[in-house]
N, C-alpha and C. Protein backbone atom coordinates (compact mmCIF):
# COMPACT_ATOMS: atom_id res chain seq x y z
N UNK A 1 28.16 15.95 -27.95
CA UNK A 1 28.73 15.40 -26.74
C UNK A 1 27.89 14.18 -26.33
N UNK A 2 28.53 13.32 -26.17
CA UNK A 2 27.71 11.87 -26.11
C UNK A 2 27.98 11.30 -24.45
N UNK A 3 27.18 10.94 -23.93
CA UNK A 3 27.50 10.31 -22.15
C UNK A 3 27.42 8.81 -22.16
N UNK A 4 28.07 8.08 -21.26
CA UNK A 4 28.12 6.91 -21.52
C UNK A 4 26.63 6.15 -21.16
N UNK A 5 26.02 7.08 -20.00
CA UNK A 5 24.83 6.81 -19.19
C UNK A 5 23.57 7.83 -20.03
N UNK A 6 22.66 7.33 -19.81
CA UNK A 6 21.94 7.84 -20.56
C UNK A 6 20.80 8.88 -19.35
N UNK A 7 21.40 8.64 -17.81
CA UNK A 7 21.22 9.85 -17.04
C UNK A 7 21.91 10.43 -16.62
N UNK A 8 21.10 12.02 -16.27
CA UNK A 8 22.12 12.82 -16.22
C UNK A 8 22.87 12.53 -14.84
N UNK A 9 24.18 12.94 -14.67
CA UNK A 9 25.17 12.46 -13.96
C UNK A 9 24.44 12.71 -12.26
N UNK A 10 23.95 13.52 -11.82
CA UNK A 10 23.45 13.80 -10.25
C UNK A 10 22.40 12.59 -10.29
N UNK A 11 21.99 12.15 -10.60
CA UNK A 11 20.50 11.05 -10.18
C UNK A 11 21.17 9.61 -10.62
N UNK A 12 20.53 9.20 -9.81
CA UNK A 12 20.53 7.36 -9.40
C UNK A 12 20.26 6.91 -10.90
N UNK A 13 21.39 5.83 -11.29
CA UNK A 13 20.35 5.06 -12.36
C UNK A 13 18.99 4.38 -11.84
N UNK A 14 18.47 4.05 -13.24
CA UNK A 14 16.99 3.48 -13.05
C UNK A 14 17.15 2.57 -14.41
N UNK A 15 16.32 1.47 -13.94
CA UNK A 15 16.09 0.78 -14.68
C UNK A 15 15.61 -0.78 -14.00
N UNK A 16 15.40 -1.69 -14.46
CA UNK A 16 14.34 -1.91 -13.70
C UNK A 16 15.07 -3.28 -12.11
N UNK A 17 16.52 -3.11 -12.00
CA UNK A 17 17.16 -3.32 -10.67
C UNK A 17 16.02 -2.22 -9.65
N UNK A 18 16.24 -0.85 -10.35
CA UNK A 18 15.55 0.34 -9.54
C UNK A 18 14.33 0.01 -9.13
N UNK A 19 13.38 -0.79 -10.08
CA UNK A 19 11.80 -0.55 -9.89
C UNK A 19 11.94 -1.89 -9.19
N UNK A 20 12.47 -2.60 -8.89
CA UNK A 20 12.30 -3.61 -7.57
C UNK A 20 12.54 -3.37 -6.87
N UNK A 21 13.54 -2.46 -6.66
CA UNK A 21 13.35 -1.85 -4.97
C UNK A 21 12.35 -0.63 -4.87
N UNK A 22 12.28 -0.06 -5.72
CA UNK A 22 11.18 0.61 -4.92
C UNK A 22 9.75 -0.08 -5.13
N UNK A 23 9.59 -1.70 -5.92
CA UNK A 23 8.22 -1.78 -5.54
C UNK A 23 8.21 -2.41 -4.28
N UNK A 24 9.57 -3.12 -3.53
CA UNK A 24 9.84 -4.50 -2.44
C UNK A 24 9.42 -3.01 -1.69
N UNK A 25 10.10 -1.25 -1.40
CA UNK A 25 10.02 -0.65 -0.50
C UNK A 25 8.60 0.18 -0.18
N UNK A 26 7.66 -0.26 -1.91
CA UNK A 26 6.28 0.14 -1.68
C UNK A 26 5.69 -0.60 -0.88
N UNK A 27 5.45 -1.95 -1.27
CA UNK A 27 5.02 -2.86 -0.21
C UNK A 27 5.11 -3.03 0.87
N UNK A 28 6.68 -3.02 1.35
CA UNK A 28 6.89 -2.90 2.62
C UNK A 28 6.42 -2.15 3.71
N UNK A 29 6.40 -1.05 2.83
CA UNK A 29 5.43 0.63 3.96
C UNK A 29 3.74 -0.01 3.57
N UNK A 30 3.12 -0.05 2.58
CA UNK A 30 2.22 -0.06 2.54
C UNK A 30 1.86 -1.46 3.34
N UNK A 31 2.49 -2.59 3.51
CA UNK A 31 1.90 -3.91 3.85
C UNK A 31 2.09 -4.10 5.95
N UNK A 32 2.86 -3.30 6.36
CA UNK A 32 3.38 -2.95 7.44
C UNK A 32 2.18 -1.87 8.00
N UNK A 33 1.80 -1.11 7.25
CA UNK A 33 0.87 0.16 7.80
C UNK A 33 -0.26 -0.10 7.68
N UNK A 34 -0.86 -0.74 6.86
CA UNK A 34 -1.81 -1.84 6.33
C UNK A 34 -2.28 -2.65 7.61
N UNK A 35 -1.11 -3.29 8.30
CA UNK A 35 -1.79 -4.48 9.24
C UNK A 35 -1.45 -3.34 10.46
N UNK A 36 -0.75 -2.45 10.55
CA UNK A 36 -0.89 -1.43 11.85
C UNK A 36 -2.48 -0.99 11.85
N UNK A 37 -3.15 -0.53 10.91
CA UNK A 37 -4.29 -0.45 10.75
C UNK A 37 -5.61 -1.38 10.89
N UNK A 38 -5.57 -2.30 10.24
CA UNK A 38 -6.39 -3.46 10.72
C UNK A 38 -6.08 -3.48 12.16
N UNK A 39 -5.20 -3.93 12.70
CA UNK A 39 -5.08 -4.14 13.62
C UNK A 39 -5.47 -3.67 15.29
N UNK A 40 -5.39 -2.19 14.88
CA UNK A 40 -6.13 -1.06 14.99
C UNK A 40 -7.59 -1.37 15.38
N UNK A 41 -8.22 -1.46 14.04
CA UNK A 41 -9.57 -2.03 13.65
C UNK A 41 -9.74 -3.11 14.56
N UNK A 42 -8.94 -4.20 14.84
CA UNK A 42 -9.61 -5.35 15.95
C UNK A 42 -9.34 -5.55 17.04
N UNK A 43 -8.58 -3.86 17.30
CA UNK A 43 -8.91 -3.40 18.87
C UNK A 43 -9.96 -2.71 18.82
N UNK A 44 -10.57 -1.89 18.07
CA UNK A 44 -11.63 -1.17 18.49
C UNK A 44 -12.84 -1.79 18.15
N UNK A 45 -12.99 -3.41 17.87
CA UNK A 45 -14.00 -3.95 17.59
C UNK A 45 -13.91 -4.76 18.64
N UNK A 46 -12.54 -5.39 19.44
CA UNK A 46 -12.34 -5.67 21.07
C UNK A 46 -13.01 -4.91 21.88
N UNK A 47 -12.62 -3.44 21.44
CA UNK A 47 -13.45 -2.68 22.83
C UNK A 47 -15.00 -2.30 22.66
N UNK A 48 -15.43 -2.68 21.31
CA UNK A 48 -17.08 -2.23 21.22
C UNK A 48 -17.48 -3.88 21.54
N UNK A 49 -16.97 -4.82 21.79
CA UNK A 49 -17.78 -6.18 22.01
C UNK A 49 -17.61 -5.96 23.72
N UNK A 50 -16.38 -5.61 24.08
CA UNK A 50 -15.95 -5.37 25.63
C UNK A 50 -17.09 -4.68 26.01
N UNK A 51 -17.17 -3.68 25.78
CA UNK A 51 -17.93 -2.56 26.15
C UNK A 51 -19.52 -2.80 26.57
N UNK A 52 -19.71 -3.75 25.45
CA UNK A 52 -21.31 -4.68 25.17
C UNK A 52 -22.07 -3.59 24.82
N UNK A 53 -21.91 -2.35 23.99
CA UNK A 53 -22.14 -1.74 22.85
C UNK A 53 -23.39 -2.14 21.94
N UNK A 54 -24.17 -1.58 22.28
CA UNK A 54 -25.64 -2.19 21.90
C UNK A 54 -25.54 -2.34 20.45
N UNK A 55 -25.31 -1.17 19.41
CA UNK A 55 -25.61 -1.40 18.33
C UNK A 55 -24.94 -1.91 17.27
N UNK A 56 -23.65 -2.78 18.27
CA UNK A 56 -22.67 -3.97 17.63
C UNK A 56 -22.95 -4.69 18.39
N UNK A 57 -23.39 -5.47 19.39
CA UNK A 57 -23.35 -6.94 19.76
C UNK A 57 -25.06 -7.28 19.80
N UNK A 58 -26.06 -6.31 19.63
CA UNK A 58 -27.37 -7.06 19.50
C UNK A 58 -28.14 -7.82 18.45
N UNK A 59 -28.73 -8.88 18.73
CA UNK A 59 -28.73 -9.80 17.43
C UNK A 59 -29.16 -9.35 16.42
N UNK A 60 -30.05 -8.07 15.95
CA UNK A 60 -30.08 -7.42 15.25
C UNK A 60 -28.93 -7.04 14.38
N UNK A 61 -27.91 -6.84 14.83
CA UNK A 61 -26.87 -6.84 13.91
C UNK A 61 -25.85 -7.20 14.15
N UNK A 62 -26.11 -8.79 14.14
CA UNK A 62 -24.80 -10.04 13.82
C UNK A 62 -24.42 -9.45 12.27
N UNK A 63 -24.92 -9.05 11.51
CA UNK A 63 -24.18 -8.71 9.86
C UNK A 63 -23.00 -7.95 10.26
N UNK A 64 -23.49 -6.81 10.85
CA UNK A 64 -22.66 -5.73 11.25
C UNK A 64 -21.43 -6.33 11.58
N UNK A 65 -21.72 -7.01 12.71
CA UNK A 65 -20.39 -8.04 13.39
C UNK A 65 -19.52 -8.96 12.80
N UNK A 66 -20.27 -9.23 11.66
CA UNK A 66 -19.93 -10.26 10.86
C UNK A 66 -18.82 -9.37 9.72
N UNK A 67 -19.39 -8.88 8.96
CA UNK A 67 -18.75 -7.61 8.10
C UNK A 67 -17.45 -6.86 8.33
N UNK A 68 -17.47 -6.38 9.83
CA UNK A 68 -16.58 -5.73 10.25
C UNK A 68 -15.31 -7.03 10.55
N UNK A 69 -15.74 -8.08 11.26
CA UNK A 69 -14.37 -8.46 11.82
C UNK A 69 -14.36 -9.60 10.32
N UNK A 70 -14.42 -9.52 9.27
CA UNK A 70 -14.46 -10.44 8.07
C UNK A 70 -13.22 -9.03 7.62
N UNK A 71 -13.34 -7.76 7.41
CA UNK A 71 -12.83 -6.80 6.59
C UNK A 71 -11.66 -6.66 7.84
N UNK A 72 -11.96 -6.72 9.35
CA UNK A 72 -10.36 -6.22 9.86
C UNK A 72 -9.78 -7.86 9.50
N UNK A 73 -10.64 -8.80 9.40
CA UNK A 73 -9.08 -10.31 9.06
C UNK A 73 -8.91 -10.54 7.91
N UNK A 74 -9.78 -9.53 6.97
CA UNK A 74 -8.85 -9.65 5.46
C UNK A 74 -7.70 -8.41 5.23
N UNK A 75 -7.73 -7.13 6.36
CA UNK A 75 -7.03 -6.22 5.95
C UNK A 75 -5.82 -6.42 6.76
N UNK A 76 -5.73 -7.08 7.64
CA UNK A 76 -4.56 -7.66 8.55
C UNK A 76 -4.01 -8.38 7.63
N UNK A 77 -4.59 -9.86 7.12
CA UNK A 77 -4.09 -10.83 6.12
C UNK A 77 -3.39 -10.08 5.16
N UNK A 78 -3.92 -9.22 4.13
CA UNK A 78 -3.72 -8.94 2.69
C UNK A 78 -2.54 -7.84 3.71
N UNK A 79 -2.47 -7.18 4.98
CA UNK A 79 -1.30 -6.55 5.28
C UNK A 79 0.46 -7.40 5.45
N UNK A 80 -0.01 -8.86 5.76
CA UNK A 80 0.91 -9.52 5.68
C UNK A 80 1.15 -9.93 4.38
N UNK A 81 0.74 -10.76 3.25
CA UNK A 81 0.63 -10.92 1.71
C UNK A 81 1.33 -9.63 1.14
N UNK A 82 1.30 -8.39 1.63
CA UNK A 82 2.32 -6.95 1.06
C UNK A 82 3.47 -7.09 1.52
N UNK A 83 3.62 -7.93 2.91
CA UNK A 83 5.15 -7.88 3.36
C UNK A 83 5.77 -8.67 2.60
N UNK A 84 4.73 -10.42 2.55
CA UNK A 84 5.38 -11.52 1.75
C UNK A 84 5.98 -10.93 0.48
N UNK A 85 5.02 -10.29 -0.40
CA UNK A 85 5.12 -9.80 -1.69
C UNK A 85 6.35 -8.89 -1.73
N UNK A 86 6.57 -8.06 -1.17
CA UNK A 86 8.27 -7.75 -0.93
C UNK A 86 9.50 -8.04 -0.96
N UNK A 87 8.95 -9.23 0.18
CA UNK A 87 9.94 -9.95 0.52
C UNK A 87 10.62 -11.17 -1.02
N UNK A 88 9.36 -11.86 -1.83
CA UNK A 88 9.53 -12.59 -3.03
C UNK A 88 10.12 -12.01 -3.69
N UNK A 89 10.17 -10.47 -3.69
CA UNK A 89 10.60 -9.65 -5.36
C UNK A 89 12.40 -10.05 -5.38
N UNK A 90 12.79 -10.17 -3.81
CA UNK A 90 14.35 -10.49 -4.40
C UNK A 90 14.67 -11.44 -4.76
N UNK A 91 13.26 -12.81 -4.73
CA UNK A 91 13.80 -13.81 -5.54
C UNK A 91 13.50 -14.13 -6.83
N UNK A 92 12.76 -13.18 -7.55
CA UNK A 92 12.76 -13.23 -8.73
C UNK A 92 12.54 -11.89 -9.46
N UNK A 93 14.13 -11.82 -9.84
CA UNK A 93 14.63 -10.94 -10.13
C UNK A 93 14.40 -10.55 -11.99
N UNK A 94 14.21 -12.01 -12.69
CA UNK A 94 13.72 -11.76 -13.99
C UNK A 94 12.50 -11.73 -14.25
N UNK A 95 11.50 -11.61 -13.34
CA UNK A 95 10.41 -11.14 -13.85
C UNK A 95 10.04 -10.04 -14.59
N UNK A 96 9.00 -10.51 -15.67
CA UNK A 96 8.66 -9.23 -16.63
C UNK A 96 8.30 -8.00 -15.56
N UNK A 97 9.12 -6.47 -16.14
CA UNK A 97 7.99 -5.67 -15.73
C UNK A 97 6.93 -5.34 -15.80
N UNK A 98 6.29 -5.68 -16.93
CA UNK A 98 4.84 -5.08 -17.24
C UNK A 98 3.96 -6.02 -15.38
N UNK A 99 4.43 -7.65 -15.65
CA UNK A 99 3.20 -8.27 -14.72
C UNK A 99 3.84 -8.00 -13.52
N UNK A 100 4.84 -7.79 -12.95
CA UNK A 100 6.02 -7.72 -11.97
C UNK A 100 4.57 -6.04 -11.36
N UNK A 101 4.46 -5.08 -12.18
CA UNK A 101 3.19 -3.64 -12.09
C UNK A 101 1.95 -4.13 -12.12
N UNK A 102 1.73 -4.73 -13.19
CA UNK A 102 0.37 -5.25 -12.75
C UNK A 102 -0.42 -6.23 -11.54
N UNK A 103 0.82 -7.27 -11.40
CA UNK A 103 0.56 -7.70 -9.66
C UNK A 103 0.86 -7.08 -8.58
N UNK A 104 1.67 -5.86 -8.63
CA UNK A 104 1.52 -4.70 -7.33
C UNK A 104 0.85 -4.15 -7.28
N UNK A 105 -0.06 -3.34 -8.67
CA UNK A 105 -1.41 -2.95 -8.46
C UNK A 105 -2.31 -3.72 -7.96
N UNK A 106 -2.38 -5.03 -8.60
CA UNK A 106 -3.81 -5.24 -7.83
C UNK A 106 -3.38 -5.73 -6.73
N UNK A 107 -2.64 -6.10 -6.44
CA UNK A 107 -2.70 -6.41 -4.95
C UNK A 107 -2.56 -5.24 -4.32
N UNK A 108 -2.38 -4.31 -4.27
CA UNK A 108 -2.83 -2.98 -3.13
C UNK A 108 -4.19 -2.25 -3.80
N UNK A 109 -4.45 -2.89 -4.70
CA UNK A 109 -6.14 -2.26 -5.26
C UNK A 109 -6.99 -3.57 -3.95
N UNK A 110 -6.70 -4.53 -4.37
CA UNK A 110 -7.02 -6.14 -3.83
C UNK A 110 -6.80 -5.33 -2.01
N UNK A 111 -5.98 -5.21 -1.51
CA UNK A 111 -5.87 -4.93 -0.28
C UNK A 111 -6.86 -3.29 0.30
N UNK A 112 -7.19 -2.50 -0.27
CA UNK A 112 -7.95 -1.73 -0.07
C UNK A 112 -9.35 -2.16 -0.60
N UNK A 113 -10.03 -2.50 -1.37
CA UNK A 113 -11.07 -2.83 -1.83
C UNK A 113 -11.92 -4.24 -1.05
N UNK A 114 -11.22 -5.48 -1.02
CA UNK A 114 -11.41 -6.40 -0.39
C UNK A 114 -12.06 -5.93 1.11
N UNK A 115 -11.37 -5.74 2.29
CA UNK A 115 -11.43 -5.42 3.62
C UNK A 115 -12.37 -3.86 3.65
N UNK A 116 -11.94 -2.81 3.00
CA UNK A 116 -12.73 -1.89 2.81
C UNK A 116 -14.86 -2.06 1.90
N UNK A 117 -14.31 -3.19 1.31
CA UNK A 117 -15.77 -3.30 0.86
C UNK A 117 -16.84 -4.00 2.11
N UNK A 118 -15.90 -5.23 3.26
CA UNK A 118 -16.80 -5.45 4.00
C UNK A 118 -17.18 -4.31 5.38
N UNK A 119 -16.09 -3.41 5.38
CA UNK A 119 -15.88 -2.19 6.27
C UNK A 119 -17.12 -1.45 5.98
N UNK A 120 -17.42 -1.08 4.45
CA UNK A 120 -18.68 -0.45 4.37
C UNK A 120 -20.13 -1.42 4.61
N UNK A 121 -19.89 -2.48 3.71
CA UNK A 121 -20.93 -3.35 4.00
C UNK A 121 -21.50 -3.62 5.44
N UNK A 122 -20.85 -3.02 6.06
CA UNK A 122 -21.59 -3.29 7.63
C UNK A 122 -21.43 -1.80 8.23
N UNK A 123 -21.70 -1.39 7.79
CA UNK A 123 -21.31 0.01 8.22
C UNK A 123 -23.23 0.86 8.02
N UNK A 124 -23.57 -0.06 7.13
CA UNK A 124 -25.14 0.30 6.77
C UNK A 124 -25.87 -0.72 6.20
N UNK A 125 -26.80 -1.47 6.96
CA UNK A 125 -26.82 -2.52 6.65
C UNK A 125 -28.91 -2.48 6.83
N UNK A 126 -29.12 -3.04 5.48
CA UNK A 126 -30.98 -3.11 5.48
C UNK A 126 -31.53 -4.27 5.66
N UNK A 127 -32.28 -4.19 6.39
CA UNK A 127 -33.11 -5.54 6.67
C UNK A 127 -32.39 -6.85 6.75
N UNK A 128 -31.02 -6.86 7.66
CA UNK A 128 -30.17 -7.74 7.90
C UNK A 128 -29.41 -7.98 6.79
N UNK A 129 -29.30 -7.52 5.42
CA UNK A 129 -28.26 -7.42 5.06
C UNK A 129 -27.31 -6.42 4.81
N UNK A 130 -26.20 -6.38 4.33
CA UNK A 130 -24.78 -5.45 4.16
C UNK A 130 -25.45 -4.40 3.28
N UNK A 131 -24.35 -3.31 3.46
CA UNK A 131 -24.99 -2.46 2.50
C UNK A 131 -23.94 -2.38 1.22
N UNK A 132 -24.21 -1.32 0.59
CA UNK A 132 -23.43 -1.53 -1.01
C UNK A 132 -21.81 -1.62 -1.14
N UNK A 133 -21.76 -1.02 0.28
CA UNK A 133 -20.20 -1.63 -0.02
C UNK A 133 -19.47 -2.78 -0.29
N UNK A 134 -20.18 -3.09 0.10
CA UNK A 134 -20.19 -5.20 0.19
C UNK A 134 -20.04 -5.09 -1.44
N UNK A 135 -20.37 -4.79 -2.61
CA UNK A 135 -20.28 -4.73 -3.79
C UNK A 135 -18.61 -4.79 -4.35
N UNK A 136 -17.83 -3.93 -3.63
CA UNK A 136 -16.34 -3.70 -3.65
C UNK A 136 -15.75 -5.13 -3.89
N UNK A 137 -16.46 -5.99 -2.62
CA UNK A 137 -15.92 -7.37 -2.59
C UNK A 137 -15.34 -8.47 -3.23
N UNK A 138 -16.26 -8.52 -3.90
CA UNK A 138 -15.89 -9.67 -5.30
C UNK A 138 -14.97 -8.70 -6.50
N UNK A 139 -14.80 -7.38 -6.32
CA UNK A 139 -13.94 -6.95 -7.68
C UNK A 139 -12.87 -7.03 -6.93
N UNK A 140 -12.35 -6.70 -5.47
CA UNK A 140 -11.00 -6.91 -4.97
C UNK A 140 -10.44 -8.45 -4.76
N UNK A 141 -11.45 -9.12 -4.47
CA UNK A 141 -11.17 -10.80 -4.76
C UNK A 141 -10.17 -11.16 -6.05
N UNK A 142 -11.12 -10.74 -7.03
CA UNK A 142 -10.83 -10.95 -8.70
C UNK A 142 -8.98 -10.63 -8.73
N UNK A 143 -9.54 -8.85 -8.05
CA UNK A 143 -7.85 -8.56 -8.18
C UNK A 143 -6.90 -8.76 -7.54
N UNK A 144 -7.62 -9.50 -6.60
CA UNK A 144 -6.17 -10.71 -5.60
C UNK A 144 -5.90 -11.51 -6.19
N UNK A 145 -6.55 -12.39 -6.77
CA UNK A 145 -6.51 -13.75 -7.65
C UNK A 145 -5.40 -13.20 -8.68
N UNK A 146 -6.00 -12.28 -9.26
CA UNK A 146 -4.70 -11.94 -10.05
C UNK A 146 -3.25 -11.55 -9.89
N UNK A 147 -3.48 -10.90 -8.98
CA UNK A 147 -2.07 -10.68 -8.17
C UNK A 147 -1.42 -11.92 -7.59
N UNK A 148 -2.11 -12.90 -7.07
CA UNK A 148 -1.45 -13.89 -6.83
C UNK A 148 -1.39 -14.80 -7.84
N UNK A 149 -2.21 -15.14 -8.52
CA UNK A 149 -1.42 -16.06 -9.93
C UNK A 149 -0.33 -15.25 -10.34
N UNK A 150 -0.34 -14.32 -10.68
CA UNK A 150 0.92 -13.25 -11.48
C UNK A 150 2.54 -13.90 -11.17
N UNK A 151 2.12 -13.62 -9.10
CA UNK A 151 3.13 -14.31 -8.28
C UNK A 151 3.87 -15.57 -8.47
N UNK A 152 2.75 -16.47 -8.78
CA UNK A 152 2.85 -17.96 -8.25
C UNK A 152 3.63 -18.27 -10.10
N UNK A 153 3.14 -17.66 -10.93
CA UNK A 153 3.54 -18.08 -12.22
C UNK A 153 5.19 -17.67 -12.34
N UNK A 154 5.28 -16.33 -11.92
CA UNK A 154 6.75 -16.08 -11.85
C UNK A 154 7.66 -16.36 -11.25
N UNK A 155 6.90 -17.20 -9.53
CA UNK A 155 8.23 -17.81 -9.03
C UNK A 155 8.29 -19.22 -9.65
N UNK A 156 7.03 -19.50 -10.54
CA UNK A 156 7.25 -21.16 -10.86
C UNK A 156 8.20 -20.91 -12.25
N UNK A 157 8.55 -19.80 -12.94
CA UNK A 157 8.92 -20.24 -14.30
C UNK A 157 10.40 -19.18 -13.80
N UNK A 158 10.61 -18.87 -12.72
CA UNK A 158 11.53 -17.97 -12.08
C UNK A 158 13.05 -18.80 -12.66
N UNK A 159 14.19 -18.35 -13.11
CA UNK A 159 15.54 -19.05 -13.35
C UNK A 159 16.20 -19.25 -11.96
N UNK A 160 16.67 -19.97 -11.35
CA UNK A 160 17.27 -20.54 -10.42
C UNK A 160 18.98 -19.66 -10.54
């Protein structure tokens, strides 16, 4: 007995129409909840500067200060860059899947790692500088860069 579809008849086809919407609807939740969060983050770094919160506003630890509101305006940013990134996938619709996966990974590796590495980096910080989280930094950079060339190559070689 042979089917014309190669799924079984109760489930949605798939193929990769399918995996653009659900990566435009990954992004979307994740890049939306993302900057609800940051955002979050630079109210409660509003109310510890409000507050005049000794062991965030004394010059002793400008890093601290520095660290934290560097990681809530990259995790706000990289929360908008998940909406953008959504929003692009319906215009290029022939992109390969393999890089189409590999620039949604890193850009939500890139969006947790980036903002989360300066989150720790000031979170423990020795003799005025960051502590090891700060390390995270430059590997979520790398994997933004990649995620956004990935982007920029596929809407430039994208068919009209």
């Amino acid at each position: 007995m042979t089917s014309a579809s190669s799924n079984p008849p109760n489930l949605p086809p798939t193929g990769p129409i399918e995996d653009v919407a659900a990566t435009r609807r990954r992004h979307l939740r994740f890049g939306w909840w993302t900057l609800l969060v940051f955002l979050t983050v630079g109210l409660a770094l509003e109310g510890l500067h409000g507050l005049k919160v000794a062991w965030y506003i004394a010059p002793d630890f400008e890093i601290r200060r520095l660290m934290w509101r560097l990681g809530h305006a990259h995790g706000a940013l990289l929360g908008i860059v998940n909406v953008a990134f959504a929003a692009s996938l319906g215009f290029i619709p022939s992109w390969h899947p393999p890089r189409r996966r590999t620039a949604s990974r890193c850009l939500v590796a890139a969006s947790v790692l980036l903002p989360g590495g300066f989150l720790l980096g000031g979170a423990y910080i020795y003799d005025g500088d960051p502590g090891l989280g700060v390390a995270l930094v430059p590997l979520g950079a790398v994997l933004l860069f990649v995620a956004v060339a990935l982007m920029a190559w596929a809407a430039t070689v994208a068919k009209d």
